[in-house]
N, C-alpha and C. Protein backbone atom coordinates (compact mmCIF):
# COMPACT_ATOMS: atom_id res chain seq x y z
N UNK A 1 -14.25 51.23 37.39
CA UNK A 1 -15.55 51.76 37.06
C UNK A 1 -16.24 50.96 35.97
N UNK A 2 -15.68 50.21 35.06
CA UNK A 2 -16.26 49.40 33.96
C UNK A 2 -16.75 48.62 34.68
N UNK A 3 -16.63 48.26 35.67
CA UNK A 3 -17.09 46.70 36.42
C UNK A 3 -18.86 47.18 37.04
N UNK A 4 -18.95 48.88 36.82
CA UNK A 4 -20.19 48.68 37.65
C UNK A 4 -21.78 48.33 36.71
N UNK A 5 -22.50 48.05 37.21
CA UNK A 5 -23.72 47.66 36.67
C UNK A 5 -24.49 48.68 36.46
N UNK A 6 -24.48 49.98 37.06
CA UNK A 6 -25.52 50.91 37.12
C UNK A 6 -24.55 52.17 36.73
N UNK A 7 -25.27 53.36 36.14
CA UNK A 7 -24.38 54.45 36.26
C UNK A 7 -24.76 55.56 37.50
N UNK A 8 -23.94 55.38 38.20
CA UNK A 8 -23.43 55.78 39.43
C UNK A 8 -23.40 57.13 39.42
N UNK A 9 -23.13 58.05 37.87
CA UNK A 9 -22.95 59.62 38.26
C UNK A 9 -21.06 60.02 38.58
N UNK A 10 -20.45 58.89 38.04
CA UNK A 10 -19.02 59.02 38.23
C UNK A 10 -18.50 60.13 37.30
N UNK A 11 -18.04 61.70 37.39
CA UNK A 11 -18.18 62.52 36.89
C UNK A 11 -16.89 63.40 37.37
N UNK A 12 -16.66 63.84 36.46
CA UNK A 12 -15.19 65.13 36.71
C UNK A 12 -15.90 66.36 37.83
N UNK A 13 -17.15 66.50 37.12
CA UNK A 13 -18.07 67.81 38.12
C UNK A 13 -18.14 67.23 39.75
N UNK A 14 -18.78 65.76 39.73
CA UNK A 14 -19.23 65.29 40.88
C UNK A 14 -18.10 64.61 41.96
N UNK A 15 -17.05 64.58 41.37
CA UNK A 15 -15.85 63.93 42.16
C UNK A 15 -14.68 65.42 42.05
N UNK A 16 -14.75 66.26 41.65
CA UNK A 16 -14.19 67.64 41.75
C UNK A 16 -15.32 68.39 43.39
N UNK A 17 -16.32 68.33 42.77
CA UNK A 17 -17.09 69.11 43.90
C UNK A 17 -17.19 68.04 45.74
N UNK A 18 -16.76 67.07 45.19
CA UNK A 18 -16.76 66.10 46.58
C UNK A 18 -15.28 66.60 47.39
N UNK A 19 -14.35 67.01 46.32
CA UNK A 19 -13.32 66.86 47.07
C UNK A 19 -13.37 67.98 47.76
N UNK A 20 -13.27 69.32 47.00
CA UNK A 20 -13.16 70.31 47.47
C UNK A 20 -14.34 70.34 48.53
N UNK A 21 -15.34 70.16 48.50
CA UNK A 21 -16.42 70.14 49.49
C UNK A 21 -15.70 69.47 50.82
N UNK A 22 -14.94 68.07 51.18
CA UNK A 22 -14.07 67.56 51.93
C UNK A 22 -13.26 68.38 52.11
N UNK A 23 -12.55 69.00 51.62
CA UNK A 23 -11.36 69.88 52.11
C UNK A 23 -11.86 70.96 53.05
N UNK A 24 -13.31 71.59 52.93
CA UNK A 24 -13.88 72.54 53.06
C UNK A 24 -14.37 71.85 54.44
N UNK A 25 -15.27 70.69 54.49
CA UNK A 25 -15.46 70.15 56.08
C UNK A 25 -14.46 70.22 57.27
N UNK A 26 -13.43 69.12 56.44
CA UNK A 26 -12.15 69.49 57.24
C UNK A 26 -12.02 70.52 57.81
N UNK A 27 -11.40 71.72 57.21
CA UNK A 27 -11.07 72.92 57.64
C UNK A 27 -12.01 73.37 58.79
N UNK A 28 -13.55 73.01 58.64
CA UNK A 28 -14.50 73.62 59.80
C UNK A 28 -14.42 72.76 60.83
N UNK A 29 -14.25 71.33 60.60
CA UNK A 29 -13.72 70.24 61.58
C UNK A 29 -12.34 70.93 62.57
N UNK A 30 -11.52 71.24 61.85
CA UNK A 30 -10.58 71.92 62.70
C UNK A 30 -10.94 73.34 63.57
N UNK A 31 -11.83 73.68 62.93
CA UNK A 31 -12.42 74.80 63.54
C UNK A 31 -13.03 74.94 64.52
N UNK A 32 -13.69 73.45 64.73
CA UNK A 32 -14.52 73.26 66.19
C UNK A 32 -14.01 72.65 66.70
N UNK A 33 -12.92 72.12 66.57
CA UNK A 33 -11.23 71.56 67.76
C UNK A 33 -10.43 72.97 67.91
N UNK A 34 -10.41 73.65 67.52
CA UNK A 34 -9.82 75.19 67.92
C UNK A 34 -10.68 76.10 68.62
N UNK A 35 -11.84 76.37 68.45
CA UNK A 35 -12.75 76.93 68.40
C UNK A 35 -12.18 77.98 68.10
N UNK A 36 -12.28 78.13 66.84
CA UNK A 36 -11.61 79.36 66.04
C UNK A 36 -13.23 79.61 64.92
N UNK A 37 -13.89 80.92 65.54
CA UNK A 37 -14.79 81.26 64.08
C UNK A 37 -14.31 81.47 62.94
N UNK A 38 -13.15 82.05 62.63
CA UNK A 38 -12.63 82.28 61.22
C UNK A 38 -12.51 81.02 60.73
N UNK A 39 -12.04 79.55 60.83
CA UNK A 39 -11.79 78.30 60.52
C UNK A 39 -13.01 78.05 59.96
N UNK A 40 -14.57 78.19 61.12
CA UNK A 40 -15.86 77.60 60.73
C UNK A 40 -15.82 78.50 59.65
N UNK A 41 -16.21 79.65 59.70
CA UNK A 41 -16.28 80.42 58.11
C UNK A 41 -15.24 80.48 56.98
N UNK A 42 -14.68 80.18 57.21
CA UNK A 42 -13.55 79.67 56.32
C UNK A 42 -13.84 78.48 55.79
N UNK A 43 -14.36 77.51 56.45
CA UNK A 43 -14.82 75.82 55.81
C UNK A 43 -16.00 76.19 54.90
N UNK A 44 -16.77 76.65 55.55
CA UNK A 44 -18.31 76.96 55.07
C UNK A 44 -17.83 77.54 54.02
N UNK A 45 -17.22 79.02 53.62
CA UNK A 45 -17.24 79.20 52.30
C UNK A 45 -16.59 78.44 51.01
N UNK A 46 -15.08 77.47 51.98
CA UNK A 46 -14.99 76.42 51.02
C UNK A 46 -15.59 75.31 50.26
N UNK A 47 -16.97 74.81 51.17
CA UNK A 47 -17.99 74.42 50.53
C UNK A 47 -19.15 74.99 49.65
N UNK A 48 -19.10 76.09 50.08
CA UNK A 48 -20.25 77.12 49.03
C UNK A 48 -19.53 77.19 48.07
N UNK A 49 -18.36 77.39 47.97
CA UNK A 49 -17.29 77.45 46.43
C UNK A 49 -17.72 75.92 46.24
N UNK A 50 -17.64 74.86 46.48
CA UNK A 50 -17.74 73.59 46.14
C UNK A 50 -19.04 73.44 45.21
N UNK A 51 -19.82 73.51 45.84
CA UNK A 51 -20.80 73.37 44.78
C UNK A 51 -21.23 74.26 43.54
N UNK A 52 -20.58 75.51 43.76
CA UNK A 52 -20.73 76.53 42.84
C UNK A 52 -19.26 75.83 42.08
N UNK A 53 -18.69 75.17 42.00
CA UNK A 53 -17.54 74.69 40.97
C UNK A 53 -18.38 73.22 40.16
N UNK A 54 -18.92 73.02 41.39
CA UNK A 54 -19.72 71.23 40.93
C UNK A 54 -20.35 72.09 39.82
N UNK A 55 -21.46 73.11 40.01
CA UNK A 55 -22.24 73.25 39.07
C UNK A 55 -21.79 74.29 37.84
N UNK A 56 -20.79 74.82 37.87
CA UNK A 56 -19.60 75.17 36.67
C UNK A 56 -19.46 74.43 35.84
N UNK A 57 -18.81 72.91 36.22
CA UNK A 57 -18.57 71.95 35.73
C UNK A 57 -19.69 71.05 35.23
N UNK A 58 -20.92 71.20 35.52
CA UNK A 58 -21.69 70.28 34.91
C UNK A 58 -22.48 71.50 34.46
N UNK A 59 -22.74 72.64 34.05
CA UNK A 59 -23.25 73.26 33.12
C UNK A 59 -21.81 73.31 31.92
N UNK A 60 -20.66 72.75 32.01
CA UNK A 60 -20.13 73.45 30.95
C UNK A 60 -19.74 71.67 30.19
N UNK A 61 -20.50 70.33 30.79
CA UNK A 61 -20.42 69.27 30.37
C UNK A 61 -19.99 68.19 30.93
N UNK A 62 -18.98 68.56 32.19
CA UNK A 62 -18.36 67.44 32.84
C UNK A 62 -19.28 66.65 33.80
N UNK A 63 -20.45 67.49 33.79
CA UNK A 63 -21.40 66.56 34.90
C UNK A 63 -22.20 65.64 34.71
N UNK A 64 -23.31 65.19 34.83
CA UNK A 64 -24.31 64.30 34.38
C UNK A 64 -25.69 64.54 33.97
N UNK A 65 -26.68 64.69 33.07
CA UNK A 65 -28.35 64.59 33.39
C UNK A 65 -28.43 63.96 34.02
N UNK A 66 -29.91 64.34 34.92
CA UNK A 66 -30.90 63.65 35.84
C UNK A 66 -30.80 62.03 35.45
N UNK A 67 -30.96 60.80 35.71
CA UNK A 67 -31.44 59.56 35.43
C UNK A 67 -30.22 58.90 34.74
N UNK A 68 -30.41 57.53 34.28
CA UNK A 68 -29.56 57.04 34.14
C UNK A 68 -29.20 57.30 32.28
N UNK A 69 -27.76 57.22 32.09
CA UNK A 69 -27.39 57.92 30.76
C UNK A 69 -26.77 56.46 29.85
N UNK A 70 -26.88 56.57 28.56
CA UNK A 70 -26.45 55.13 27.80
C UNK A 70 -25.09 54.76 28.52
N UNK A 71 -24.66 53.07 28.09
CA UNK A 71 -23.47 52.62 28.83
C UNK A 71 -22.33 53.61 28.15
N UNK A 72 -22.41 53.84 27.03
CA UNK A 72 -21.47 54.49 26.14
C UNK A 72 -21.06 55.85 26.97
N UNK A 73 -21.95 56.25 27.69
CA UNK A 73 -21.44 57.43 28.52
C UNK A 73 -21.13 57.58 30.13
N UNK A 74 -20.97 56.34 30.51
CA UNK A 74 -20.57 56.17 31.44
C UNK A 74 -19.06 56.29 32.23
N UNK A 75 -18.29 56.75 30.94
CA UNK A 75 -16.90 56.86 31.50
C UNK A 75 -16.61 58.26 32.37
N UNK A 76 -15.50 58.38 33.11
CA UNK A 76 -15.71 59.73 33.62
C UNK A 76 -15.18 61.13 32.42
N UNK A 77 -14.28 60.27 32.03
CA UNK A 77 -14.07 61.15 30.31
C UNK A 77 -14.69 61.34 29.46
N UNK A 78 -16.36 61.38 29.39
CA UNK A 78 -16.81 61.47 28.56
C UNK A 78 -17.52 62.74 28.47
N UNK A 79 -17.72 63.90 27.86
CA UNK A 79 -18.11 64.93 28.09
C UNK A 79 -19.57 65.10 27.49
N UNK A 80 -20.34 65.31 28.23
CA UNK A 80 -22.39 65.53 27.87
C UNK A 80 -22.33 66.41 26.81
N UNK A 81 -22.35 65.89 25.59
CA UNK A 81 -22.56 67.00 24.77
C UNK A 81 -23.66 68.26 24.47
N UNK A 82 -25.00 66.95 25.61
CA UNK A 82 -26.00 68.24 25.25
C UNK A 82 -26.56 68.87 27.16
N UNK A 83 -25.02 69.24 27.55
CA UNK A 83 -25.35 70.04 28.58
C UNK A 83 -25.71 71.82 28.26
N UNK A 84 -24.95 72.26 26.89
CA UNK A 84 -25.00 73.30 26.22
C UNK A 84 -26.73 73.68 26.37
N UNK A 85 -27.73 72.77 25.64
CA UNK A 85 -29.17 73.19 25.30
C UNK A 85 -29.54 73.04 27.29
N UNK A 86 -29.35 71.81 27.94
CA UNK A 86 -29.79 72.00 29.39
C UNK A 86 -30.18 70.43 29.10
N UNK A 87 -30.96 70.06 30.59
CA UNK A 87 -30.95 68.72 30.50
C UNK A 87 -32.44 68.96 31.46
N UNK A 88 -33.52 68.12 30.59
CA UNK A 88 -34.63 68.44 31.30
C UNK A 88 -35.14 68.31 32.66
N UNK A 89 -35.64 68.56 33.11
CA UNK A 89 -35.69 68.37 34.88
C UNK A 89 -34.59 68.60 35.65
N UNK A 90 -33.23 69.14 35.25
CA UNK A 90 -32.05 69.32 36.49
C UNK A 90 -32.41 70.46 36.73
N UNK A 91 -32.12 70.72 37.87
CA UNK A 91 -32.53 72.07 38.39
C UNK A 91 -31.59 72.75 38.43
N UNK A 92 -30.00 72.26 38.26
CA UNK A 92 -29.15 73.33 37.91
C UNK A 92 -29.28 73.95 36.80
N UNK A 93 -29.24 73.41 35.26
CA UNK A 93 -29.92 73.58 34.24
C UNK A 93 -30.55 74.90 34.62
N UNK A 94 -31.74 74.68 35.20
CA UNK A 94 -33.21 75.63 35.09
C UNK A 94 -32.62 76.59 35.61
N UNK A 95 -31.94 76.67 36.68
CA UNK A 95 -31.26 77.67 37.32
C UNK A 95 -30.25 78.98 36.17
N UNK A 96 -30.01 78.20 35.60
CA UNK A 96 -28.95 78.91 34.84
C UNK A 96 -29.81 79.50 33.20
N UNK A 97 -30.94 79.00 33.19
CA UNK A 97 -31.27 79.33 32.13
C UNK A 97 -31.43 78.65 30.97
N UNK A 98 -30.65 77.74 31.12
CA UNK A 98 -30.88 76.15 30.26
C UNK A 98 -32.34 76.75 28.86
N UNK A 99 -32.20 76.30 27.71
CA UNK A 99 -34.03 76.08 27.43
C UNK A 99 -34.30 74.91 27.41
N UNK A 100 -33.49 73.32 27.44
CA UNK A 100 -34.68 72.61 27.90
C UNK A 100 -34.96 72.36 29.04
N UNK A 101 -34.45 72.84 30.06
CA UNK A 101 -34.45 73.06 31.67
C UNK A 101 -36.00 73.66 31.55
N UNK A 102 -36.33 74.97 31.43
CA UNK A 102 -37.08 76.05 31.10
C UNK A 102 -38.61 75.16 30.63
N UNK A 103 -38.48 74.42 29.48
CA UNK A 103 -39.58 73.97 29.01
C UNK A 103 -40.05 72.82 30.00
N UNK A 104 -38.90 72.18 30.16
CA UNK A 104 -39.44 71.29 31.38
C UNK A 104 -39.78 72.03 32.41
N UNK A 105 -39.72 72.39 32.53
CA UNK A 105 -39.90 73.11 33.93
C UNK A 105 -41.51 73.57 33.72
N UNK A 106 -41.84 74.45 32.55
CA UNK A 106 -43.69 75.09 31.99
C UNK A 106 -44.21 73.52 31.81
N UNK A 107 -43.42 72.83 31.38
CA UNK A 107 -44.29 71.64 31.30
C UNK A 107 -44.77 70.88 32.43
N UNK A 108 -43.99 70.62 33.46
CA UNK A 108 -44.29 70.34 34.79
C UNK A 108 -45.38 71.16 35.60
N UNK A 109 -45.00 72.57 34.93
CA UNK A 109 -46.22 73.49 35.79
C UNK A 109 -47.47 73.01 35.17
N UNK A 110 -47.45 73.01 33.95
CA UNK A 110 -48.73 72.43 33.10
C UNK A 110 -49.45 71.46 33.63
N UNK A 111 -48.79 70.25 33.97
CA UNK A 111 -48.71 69.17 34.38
C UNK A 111 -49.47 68.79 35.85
N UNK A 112 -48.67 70.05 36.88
CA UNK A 112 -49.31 69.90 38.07
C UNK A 112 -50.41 71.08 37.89
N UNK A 113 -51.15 71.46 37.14
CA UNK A 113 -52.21 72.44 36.91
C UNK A 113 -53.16 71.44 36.89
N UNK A 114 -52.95 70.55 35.41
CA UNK A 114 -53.53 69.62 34.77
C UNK A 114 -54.41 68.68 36.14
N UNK A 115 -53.06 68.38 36.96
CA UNK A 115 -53.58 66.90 37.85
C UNK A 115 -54.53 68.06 39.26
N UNK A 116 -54.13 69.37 39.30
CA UNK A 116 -54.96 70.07 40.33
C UNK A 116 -56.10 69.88 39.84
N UNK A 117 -56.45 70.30 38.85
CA UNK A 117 -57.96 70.06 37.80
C UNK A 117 -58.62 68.85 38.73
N UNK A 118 -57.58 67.64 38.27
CA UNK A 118 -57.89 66.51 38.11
C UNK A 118 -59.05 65.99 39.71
N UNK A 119 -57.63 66.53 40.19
CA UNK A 119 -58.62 65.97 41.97
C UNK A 119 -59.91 66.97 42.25
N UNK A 120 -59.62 68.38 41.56
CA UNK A 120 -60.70 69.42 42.27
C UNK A 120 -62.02 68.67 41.08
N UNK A 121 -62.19 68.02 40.21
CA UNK A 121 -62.95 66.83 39.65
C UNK A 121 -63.47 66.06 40.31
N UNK A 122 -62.52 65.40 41.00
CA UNK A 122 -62.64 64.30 41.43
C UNK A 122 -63.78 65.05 43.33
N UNK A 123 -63.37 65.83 43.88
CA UNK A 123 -63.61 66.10 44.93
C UNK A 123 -65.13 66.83 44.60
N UNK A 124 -65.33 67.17 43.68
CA UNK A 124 -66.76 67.63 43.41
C UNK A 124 -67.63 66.46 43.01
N UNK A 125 -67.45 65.16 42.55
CA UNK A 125 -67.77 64.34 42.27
C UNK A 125 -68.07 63.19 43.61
N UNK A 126 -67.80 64.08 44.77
CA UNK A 126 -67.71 63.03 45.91
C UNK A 126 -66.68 61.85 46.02
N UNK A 127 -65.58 62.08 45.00
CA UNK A 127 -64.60 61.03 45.49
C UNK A 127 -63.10 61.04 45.65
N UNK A 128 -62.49 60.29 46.22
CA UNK A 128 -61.28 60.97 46.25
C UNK A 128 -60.27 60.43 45.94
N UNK A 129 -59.17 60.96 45.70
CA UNK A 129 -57.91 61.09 45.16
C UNK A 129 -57.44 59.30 45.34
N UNK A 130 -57.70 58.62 46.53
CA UNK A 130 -57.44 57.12 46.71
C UNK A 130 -58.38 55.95 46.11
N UNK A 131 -59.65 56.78 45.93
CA UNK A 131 -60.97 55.92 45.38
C UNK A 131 -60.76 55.47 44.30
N UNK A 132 -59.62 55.63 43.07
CA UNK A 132 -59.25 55.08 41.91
C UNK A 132 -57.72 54.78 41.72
N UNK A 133 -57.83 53.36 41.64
CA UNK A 133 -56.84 52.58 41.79
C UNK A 133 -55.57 52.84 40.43
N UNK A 134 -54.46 53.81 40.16
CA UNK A 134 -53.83 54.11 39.20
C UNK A 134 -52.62 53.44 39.75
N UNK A 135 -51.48 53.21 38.50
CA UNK A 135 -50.58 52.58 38.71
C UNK A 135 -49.31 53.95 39.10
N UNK A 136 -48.18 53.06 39.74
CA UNK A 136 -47.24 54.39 40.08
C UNK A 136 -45.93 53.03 39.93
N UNK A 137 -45.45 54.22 39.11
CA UNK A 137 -43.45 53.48 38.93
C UNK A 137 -42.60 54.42 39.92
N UNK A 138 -42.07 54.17 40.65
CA UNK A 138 -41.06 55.04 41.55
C UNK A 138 -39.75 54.46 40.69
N UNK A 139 -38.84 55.22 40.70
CA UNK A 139 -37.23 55.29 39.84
C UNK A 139 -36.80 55.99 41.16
N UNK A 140 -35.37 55.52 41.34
CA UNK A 140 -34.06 56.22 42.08
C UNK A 140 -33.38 56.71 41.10
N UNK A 141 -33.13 56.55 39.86
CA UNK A 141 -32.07 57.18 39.04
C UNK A 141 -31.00 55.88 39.02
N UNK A 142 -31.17 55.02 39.31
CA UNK A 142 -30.42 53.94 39.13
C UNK A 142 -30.89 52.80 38.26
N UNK A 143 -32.50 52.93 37.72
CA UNK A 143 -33.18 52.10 36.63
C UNK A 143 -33.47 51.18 36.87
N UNK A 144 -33.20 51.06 38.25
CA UNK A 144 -34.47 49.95 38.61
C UNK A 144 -35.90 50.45 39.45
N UNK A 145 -36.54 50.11 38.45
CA UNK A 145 -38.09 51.16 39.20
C UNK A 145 -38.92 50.06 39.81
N UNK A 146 -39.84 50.35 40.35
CA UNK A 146 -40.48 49.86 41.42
C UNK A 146 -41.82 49.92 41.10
N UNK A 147 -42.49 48.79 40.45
CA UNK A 147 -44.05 49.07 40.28
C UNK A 147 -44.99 49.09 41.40
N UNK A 148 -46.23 49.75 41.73
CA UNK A 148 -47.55 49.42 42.57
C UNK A 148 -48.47 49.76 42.41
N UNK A 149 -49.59 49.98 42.63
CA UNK A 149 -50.77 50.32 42.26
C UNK A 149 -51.53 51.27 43.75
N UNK A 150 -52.13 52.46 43.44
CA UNK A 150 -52.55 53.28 44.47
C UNK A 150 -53.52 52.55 44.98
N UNK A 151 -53.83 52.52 46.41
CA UNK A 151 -54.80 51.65 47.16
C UNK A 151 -56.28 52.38 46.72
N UNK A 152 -57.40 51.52 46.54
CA UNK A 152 -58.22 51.76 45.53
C UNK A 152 -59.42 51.67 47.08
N UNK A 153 -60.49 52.72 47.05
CA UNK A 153 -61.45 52.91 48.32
C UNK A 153 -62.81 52.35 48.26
């Protein structure tokens, strides 16, 4: 794992919830070579436990924030110290109650209020949403972003 260039999300939460989630396919895999319904529901709830353990584990630190995190925390032993307050924009976070989940979250609403404004402006003004050429960064969470510019009318 030191060898990689990007942080990947290599995590006790995210490689705990893969497995058991696999164990859980399996089992329904066998289920539709038997055709046994108890097997399919039996897999299925081993995966609904799966992610309800993934997200155990990364509300209680072993998981990751959204985007990419310093190299210093890239090991899988390293525990998020500030999964406790929440991590802004994860939606597990928000889910659970997080407060900076929470604020991000009013802030985003703010945000897309703000830009509704923006176009119902723009559309009373006779122009539209493509007629002004703004710049846009797309990110994967891997930190390499992608510049372009909105096609301008």
């Amino acid at each position: 794992m030191a060898g990689h260039q990007y942080d990947e999300g290599h995590t006790v939460a995210g490689w705990t919830g893969v497995g058991i989630a696999t164990a859980g396919t399996a089992v329904m895999g066998v289920g539709v070579c038997a055709v046994s319904p108890a097997l399919l529901v039996g897999g299925g709830a081993v995966v609904a436990v799966s992610a309800l353990v993934t997200w155990a584990l990364h509300l209680t630190g072993w998981g990751k924030p959204p985007g990419v995190r310093p190299r210093a925390e890239w090991g899988m032993r390293v525990r998020d110290a500030s999964a406790r307050r929440g991590h802004p924009g994860c939606v597990g976070c928000l889910l659970a109650g997080r407060p900076a989940a929470r604020r991000a979250g009013r802030e985003a609403g703010r945000e897309a209020g703000r830009e509704a404004g923006r176009e119902a402006g723009r559309e009373a003004a006779g122009r539209s949403p493509l007629s002004e050429a703004e710049v846009s960064v797309v990110g994967d969470g891997t930190g390499m972003e992608v510049r372009g510019a909105a096609m301008g009318g």
